[in-house]
N, C-alpha and C. Protein backbone atom coordinates (compact mmCIF):
# COMPACT_ATOMS: atom_id res chain seq x y z
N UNK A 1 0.85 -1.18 0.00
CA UNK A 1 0.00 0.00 0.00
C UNK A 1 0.90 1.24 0.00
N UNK A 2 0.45 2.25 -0.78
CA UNK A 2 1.43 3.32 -0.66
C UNK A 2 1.41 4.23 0.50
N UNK A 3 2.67 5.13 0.21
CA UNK A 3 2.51 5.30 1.95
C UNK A 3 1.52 6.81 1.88
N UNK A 4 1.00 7.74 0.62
CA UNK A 4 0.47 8.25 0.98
C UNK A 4 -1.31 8.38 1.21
N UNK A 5 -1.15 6.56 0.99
CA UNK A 5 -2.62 6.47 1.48
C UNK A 5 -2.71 6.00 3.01
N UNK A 6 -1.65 5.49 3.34
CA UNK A 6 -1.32 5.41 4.63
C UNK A 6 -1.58 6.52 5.85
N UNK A 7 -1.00 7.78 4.99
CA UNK A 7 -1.03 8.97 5.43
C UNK A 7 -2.21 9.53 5.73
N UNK A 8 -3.25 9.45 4.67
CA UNK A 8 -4.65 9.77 4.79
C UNK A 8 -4.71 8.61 5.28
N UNK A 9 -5.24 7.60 5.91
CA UNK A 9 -5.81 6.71 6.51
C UNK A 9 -5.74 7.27 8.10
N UNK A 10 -4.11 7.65 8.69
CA UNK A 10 -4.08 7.90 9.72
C UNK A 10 -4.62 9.15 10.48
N UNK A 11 -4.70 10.40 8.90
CA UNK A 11 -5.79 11.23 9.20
C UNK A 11 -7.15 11.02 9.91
N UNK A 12 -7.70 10.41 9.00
CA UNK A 12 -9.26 10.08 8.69
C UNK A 12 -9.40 8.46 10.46
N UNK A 13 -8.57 7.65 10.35
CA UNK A 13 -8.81 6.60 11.29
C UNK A 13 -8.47 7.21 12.92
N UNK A 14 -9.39 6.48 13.88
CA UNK A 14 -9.08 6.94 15.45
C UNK A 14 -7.28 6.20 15.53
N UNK A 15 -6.73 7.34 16.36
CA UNK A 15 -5.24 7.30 16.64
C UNK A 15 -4.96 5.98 16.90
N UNK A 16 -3.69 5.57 16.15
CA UNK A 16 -3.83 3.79 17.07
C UNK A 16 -3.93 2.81 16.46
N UNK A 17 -4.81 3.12 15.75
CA UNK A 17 -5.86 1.85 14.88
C UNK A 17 -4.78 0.72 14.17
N UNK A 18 -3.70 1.17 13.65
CA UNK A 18 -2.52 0.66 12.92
C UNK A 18 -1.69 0.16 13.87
N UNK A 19 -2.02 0.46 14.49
CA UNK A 19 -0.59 -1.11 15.36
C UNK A 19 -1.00 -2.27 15.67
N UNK A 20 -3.23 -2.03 15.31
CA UNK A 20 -3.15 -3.51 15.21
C UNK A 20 -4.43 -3.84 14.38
N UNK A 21 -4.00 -3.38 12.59
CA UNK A 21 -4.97 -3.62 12.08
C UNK A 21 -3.83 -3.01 10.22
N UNK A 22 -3.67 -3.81 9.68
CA UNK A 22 -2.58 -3.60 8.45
C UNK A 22 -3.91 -2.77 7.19
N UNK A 23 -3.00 -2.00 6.59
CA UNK A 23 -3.74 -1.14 5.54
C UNK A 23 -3.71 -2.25 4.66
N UNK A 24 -4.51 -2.47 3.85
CA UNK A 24 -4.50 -3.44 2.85
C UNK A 24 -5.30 -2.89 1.63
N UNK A 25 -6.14 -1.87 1.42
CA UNK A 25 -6.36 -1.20 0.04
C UNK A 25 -7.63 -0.03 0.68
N UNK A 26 -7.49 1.11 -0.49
CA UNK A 26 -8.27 2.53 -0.37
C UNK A 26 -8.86 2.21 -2.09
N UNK A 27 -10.10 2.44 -1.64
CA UNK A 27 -10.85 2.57 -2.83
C UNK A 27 -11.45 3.97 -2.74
N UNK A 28 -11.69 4.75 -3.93
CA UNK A 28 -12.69 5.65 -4.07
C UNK A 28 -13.95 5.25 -4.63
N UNK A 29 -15.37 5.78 -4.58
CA UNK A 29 -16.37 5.01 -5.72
C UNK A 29 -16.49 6.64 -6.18
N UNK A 30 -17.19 6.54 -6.97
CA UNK A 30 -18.49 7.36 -8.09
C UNK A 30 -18.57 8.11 -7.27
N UNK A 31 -19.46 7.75 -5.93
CA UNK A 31 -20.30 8.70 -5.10
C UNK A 31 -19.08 9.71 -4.14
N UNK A 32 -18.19 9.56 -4.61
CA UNK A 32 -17.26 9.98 -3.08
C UNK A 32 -16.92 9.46 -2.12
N UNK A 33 -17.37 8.14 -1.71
CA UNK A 33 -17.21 7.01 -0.20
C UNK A 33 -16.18 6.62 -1.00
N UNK A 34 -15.22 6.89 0.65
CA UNK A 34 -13.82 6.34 0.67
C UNK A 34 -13.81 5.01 1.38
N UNK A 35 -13.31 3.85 0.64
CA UNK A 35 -13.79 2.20 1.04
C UNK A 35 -12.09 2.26 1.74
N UNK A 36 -12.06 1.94 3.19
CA UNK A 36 -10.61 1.90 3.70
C UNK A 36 -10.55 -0.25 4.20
N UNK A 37 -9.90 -0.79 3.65
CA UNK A 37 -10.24 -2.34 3.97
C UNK A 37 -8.54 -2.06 4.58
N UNK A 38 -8.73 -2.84 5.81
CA UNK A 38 -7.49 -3.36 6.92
C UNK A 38 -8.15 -4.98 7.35
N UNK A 39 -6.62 -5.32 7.69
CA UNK A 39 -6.53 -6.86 7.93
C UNK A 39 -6.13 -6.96 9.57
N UNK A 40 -6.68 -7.32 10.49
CA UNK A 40 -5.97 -7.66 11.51
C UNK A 40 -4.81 -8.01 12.06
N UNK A 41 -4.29 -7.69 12.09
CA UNK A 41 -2.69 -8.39 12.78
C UNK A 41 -2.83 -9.10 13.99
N UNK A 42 -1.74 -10.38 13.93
CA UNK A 42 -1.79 -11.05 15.23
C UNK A 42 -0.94 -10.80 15.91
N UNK A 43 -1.28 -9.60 16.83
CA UNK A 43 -0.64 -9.26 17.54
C UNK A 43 -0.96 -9.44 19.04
N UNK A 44 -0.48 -10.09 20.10
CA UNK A 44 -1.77 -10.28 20.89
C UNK A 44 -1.50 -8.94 22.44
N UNK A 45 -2.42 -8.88 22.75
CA UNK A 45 -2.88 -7.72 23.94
C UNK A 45 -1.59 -7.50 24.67
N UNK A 46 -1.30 -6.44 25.40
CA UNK A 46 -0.13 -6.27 26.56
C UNK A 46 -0.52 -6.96 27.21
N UNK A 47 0.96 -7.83 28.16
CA UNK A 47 0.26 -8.84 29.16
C UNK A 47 0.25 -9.87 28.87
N UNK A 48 0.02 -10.72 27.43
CA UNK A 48 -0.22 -12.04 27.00
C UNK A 48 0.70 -12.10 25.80
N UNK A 49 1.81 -11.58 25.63
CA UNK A 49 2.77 -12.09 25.07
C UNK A 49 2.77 -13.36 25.19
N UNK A 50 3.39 -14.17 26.18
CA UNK A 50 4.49 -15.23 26.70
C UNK A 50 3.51 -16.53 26.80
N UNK A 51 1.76 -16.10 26.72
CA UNK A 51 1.15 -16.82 27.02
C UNK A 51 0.74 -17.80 25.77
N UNK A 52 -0.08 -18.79 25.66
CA UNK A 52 -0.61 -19.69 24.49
C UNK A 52 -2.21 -19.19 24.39
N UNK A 53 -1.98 -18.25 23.23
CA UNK A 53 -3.51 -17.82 23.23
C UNK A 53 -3.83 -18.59 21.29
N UNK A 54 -5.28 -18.64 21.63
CA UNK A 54 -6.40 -19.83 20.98
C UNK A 54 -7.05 -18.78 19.77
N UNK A 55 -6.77 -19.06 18.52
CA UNK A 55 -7.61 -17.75 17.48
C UNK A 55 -9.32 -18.39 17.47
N UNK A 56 -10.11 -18.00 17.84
CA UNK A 56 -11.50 -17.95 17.58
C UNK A 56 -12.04 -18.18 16.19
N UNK A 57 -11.28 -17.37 15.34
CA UNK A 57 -11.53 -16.89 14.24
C UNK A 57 -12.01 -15.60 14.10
N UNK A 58 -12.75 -14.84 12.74
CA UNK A 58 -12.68 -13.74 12.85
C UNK A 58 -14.77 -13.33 12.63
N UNK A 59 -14.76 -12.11 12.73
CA UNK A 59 -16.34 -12.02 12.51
C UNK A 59 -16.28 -11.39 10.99
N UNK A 60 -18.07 -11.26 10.49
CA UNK A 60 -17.74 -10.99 9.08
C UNK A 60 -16.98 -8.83 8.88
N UNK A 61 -17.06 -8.58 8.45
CA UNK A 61 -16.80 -7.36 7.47
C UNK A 61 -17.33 -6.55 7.94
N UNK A 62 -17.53 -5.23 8.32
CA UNK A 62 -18.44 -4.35 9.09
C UNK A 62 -17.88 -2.86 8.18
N UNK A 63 -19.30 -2.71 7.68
CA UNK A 63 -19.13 -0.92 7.02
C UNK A 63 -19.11 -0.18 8.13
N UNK A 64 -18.31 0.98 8.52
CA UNK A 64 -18.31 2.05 9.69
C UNK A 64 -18.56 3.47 9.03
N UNK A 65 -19.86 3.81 8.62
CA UNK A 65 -19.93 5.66 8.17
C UNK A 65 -19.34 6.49 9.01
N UNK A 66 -18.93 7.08 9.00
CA UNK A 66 -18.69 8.33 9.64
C UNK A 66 -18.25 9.86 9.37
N UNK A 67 -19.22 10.97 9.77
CA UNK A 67 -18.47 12.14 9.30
C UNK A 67 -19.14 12.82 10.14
N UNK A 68 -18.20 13.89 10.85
CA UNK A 68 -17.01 14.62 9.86
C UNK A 68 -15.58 13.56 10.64
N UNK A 69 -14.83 13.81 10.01
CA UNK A 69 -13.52 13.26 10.37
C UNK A 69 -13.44 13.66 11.45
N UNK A 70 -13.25 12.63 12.67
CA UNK A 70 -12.84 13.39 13.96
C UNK A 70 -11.31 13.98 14.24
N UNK A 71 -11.41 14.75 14.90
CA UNK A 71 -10.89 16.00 15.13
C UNK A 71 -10.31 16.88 14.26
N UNK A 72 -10.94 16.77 12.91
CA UNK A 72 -10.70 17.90 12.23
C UNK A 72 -11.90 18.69 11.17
């Protein structure tokens, strides 16, 4: 992913979001909706490093609207 969609991502996404969730593609459509798709990383919680943790699996896909961009 390039890094200056990276850049706008970290604009537009709550602070953070990227240390545990990988950019994986920015779409624009027709209408103006910016499609931001991230992949989870297995990274697991502070605290449970060292431990043997169990993947669940994942849930489906979730659209999040939102505007205006928070805090700007």
């Amino acid at each position: 992913m390039s890094a200056a969609y990276e850049t706008l991502v970290r604009l537009i996404l709550p602070e953070g979001i990227l240390e545990y969730f990988e950019l994986t593609d920015v779409r624009s459509s027709e209408t103006g909706q910016l499609n931001i798709h991230l992949e989870e990383k297995n990274v697991p919680p502070l605290g449970y490093e060292k431990s043997q943790l169990e993947s669940k699996g994942f849930l489906p896909e979730t659209a999040i609207q939102d505007f205006p961009i928070r805090g700007h």
